[in-house]
Each structure stands twice: as C-alpha cells, then as structure tokens.
C-alpha atoms as a PDB file:
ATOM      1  CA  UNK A   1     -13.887  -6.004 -52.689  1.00  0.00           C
ATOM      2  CA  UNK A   2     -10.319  -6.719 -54.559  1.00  0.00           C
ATOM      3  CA  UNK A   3      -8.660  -4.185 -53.152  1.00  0.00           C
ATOM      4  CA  UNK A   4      -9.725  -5.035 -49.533  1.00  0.00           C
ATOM      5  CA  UNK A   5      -8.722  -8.328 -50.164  1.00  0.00           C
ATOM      6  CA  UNK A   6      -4.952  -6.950 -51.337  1.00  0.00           C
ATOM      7  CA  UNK A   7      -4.632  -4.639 -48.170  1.00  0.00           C
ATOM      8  CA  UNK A   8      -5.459  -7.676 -45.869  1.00  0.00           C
ATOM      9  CA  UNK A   9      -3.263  -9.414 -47.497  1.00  0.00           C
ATOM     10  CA  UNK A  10      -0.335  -6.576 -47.156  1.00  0.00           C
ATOM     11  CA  UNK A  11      -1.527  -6.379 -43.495  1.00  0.00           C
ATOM     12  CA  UNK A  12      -0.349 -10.235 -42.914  1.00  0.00           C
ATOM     13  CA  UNK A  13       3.119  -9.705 -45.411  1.00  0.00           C
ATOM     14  CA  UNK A  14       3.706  -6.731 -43.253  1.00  0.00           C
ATOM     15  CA  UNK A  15       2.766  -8.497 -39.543  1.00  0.00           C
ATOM     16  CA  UNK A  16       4.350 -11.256 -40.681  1.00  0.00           C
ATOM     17  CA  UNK A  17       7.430  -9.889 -41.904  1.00  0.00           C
ATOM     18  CA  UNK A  18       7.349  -7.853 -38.049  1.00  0.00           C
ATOM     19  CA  UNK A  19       7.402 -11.067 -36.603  1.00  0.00           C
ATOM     20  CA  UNK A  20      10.287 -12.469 -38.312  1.00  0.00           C
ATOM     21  CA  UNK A  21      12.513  -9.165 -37.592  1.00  0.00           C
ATOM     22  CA  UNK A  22      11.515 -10.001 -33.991  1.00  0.00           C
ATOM     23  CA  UNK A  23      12.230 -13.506 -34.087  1.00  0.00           C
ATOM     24  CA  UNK A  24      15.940 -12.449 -35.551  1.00  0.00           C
ATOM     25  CA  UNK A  25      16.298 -10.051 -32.965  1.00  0.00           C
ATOM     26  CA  UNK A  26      15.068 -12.358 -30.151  1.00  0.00           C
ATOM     27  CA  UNK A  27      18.044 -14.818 -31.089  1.00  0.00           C
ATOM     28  CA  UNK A  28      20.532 -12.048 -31.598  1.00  0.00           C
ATOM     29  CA  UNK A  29      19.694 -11.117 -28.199  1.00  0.00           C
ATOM     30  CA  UNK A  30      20.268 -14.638 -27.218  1.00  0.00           C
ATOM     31  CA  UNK A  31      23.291 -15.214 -28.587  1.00  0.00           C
ATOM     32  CA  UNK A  32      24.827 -12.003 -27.177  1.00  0.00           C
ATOM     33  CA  UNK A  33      23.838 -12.646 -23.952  1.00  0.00           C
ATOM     34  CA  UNK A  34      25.485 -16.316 -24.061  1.00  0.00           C
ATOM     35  CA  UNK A  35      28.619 -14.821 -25.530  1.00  0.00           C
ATOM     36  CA  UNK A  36      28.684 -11.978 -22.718  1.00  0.00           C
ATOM     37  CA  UNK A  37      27.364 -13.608 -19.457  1.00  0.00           C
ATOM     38  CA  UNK A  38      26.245 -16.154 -17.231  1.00  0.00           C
ATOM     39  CA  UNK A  39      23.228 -15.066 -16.014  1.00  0.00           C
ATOM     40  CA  UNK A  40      20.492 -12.651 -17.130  1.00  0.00           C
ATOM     41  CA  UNK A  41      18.866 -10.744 -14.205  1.00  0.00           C
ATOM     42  CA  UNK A  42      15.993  -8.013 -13.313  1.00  0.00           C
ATOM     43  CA  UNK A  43      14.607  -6.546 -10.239  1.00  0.00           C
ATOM     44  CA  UNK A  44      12.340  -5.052  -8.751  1.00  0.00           C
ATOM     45  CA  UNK A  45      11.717  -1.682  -7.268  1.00  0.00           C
ATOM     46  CA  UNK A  46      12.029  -3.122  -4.074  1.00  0.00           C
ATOM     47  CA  UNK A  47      15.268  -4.574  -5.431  1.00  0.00           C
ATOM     48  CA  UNK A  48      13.606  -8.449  -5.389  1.00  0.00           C
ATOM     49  CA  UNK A  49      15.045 -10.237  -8.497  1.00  0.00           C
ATOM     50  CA  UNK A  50      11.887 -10.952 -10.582  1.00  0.00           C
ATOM     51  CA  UNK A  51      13.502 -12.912 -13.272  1.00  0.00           C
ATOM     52  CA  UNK A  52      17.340 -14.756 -13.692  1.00  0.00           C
ATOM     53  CA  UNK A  53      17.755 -16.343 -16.815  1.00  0.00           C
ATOM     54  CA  UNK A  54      20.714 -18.887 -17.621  1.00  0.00           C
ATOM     55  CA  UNK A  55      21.803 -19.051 -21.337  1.00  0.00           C
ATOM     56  CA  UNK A  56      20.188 -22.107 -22.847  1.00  0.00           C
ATOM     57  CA  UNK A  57      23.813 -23.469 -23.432  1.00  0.00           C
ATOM     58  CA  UNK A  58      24.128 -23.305 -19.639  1.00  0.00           C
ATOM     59  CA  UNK A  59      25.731 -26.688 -18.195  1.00  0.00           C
ATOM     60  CA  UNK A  60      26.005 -25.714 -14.771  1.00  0.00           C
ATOM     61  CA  UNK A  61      23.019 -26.754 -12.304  1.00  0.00           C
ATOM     62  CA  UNK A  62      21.719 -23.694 -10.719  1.00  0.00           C
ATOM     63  CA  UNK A  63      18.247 -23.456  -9.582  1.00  0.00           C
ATOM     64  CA  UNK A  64      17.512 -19.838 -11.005  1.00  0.00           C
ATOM     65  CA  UNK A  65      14.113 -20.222  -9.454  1.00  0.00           C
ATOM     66  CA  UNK A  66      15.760 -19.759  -6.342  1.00  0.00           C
ATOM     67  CA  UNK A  67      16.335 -16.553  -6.641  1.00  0.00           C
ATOM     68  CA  UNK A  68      12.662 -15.017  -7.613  1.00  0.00           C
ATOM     69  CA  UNK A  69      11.904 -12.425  -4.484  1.00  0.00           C
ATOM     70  CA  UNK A  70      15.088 -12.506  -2.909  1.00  0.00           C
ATOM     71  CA  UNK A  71      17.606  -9.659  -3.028  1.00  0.00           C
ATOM     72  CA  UNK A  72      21.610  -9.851  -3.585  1.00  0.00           C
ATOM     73  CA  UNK A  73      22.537  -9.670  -0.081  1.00  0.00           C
ATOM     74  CA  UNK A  74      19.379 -12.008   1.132  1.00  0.00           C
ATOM     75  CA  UNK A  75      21.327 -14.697  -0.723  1.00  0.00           C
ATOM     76  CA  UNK A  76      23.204 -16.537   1.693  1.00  0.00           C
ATOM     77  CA  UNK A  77      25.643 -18.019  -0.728  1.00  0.00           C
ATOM     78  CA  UNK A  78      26.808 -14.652  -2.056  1.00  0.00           C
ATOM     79  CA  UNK A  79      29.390 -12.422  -0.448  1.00  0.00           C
ATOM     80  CA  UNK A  80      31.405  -9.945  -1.013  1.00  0.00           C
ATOM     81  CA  UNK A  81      34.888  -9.125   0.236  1.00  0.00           C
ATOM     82  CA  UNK A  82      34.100  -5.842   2.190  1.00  0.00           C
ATOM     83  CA  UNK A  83      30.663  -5.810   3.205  1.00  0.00           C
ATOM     84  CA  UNK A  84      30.925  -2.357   2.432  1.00  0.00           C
ATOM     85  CA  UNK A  85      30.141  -3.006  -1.365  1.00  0.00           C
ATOM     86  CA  UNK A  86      26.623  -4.245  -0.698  1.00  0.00           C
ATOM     87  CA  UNK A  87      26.031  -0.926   1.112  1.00  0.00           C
ATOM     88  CA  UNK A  88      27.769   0.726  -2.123  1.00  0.00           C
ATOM     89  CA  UNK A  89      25.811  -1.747  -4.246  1.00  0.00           C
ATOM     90  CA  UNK A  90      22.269  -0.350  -2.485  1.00  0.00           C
ATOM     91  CA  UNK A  91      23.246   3.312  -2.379  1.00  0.00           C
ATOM     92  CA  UNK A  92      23.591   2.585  -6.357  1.00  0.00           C
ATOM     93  CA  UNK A  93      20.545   1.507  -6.608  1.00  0.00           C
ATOM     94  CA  UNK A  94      19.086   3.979  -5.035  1.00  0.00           C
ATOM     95  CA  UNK A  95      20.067   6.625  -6.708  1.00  0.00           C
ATOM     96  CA  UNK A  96      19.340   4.650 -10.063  1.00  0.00           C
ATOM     97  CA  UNK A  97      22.995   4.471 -11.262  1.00  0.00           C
ATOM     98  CA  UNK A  98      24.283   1.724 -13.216  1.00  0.00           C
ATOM     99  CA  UNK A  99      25.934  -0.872 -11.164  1.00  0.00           C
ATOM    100  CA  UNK A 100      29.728  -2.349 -13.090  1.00  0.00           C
ATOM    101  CA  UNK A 101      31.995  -4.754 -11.886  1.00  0.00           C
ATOM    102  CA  UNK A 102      30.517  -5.481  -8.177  1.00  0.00           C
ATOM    103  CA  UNK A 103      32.182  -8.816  -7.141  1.00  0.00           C
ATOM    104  CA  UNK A 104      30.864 -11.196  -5.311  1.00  0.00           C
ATOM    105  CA  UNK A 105      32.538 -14.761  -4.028  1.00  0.00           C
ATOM    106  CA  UNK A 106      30.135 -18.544  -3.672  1.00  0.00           C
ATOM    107  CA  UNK A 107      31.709 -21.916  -2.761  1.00  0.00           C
ATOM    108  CA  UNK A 108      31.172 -24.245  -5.136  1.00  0.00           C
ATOM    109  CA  UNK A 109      30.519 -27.688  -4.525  1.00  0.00           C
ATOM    110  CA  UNK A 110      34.343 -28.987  -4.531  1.00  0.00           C
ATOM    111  CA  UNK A 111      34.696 -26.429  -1.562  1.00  0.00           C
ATOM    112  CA  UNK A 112      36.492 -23.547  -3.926  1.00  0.00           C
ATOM    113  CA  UNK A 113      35.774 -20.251  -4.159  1.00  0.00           C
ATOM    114  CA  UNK A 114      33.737 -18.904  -7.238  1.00  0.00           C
ATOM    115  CA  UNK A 115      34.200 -15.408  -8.475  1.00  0.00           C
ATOM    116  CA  UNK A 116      31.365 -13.308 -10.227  1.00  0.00           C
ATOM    117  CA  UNK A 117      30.640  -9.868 -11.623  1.00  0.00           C
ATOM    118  CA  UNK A 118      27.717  -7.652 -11.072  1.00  0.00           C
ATOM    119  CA  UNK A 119      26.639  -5.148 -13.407  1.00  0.00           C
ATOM    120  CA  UNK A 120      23.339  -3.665 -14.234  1.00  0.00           C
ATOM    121  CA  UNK A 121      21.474  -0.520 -15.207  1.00  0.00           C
ATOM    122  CA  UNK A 122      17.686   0.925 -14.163  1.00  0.00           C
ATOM    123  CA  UNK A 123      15.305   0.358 -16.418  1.00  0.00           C
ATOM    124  CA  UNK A 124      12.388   2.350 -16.944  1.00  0.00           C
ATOM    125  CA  UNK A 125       8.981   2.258 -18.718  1.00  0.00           C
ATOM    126  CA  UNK A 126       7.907   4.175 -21.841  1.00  0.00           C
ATOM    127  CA  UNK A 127       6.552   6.992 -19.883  1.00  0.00           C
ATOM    128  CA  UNK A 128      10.071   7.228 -17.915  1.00  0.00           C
ATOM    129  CA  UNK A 129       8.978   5.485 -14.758  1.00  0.00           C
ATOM    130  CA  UNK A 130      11.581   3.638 -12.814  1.00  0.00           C
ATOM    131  CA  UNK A 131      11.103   0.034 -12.974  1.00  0.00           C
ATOM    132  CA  UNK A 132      14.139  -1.618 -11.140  1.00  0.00           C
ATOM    133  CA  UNK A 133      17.104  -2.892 -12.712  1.00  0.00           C
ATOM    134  CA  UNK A 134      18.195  -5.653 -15.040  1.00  0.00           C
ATOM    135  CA  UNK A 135      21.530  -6.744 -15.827  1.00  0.00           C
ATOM    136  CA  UNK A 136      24.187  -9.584 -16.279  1.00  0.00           C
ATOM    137  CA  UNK A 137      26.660 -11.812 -13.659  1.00  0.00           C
ATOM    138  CA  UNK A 138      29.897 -12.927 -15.457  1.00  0.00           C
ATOM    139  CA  UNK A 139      32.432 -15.862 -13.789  1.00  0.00           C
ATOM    140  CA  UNK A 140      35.785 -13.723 -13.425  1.00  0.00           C
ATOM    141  CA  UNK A 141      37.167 -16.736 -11.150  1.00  0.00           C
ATOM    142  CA  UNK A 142      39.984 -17.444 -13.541  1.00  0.00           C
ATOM    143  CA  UNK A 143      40.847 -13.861 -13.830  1.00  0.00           C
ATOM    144  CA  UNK A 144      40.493 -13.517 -10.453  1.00  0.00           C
ATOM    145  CA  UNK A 145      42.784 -16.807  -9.910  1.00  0.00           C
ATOM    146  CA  UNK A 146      45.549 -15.059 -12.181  1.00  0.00           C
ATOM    147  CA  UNK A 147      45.172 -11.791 -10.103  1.00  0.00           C
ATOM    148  CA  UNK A 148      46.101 -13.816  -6.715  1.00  0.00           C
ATOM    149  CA  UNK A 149      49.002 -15.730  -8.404  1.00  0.00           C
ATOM    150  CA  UNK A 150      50.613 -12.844  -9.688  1.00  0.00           C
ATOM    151  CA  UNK A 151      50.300 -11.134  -6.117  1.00  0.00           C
ATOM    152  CA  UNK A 152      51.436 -13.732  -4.506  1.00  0.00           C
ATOM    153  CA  UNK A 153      54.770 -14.122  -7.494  1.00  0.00           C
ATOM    154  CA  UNK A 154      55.204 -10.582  -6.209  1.00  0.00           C
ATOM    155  CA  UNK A 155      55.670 -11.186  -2.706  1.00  0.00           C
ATOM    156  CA  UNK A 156      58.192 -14.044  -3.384  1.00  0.00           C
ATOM    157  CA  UNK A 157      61.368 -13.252  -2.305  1.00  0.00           C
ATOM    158  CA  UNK A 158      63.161 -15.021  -4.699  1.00  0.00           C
ATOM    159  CA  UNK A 159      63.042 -14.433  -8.444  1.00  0.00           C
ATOM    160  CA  UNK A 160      60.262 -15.950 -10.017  1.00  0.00           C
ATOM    161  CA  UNK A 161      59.281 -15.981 -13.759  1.00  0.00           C
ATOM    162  CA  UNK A 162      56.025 -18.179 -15.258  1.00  0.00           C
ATOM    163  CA  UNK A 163      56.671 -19.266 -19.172  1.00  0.00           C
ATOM    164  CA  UNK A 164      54.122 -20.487 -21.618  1.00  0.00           C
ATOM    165  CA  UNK A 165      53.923 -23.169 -23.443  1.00  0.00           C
ATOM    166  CA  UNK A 166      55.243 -20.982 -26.547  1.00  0.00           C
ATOM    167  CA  UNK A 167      58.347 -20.300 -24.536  1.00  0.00           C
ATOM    168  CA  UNK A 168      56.807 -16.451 -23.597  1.00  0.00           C
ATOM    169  CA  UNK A 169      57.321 -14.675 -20.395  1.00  0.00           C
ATOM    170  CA  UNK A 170      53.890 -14.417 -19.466  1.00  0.00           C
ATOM    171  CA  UNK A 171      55.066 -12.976 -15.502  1.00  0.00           C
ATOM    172  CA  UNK A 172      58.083 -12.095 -13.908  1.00  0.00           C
ATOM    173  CA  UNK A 173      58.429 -10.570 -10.188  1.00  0.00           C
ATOM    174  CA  UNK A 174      60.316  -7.569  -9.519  1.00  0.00           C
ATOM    175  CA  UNK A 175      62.873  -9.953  -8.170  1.00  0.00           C
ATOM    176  CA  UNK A 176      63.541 -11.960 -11.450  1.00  0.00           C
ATOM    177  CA  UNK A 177      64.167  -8.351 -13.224  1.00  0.00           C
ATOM    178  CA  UNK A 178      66.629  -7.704 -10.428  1.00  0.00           C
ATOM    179  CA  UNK A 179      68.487 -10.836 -11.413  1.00  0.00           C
END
C-alpha cells in the first residue's frame, strides 16, 4: 500500500511539474510573439482564417473576430500593390510553401495608408497531414514611410541631405554627393 501511495504521489510531482514547463513555455511563446508581430494567424485548408490572435499588449481596436472564415483577399480592407501578389500569395499556398514578406496596404481611420507583412508556413498534423497555414502580420508602415522618402530624396533634383539629431548623415541623394 506505501509504495502505491509514493508512485501516485510521483505521478502528480511529475504531471505537475509537466504543467509548469508548459505554463513557461505558453508565456515564452507569448512574449515572442508580442516582441515579433502584430497579429497571430491560422487557416484553413480552404485557406479561411480560423483563428487571429492580437498580443494581449495590443492597443489598437481591431475586431479579430472579423476575420474567422474569411480569406486574405475576401477582406475588403486589404490590398496589395499588384494584384498579382494575391495570385502569387495563393499559388504559395497551394503548393504548401512558406509565405515571407507579402505586403499588403489598409487605410486607417485618419485616412493614411497602413503597411503590413505577411508571412506564414503550412502546418501539418502528427501523422504529416496538411492542415493549412499559420503565421504572423507585422506593421512595416514606418519602414515603408522611410523607403518612399528616400525615393522620393532621390528624384530631387537638387542636393538633398537628412541629419539626425546627433548631427549624422542619415541620407544623402546622389545629387548632394555631386556637390
């Protein structure tokens, strides 16, 4: 009888001690995903986003509910610069490829354009069944901001330079070199 008594007990040190490596690993998760993206997503074989998850730190207001059953290029707020990369985005998916760096534009509420990129890889079961796809959406609009500035610097036709506040080139046109 003791020693039944001292494996049940092992049995609820060693579930127990299961659940707190889980728990850990649950908030790792967590915490990478607010450090690395806006949104959490996963699909469906059909491509349907089953689940979008928002980091709980998440300020913005975004109804991720929304989105349940509804593919990328359903959503009317989403597009893409070439329409092009939704067809490149489905072909992808097709042929179960990971998806990096697809970016898509929304307006936001001030009437601005929002930048965001797409990536994702298929996920499959334990007995190697596609599944669908989960991945992550990142805001690149200030990156994307700085791209069209220094486009536009390059166009100028007069020398241009842009200095930080630490008194740094941080870009100069092809002009401005010329000078």
């Amino acid at each position: 009888m003791g020693s039944e008594l001292l494996l049940e007990k092992r049995r609820e040190s060693d579930v127990d001690a299961a659940a707190q490596a889980l728990r850990q690993s649950a908030a790792r998760l967590q915490c990478v995903l607010e450090l690395a993206a806006e949104y959490y997503w996963e699909q469906d074989l059909q491509c349907r986003f089953t689940a979008v998850c928002k980091p709980l730190s998440a300020t913005d207001k975004t109804d991720v509910d929304h989105y349940t059953g509804k593919t990328f290029w359903e959503l009317q707020e989403f597009s893409c610069q070439a329409s092009s990369q939704w067809s490149t985005y489905k072909k992808l998916f097709k042929a179960r490829e990971m998806i990096r760096n697809l970016v898509v534009s929304q307006q936001d509420e001030a009437g601005g354009l929002r930048y965001y990129s797409i990536s994702g890889k298929p996920v499959y079961d334990g007995l190697q069944v596609f599944r669908g796809y989960a991945g992550v959406v990142q805001d690149v609009t200030a990156a994307r901001v700085n791209e069209d500035h220094a486009a536009s610097l390059e166009l100028a036709a007069l020398g241009v330079s842009h200095i930080g506040v630490n008194g740094r080139f941080l870009h100069v046109n092809r002009k401005f070199c010329e000078i």
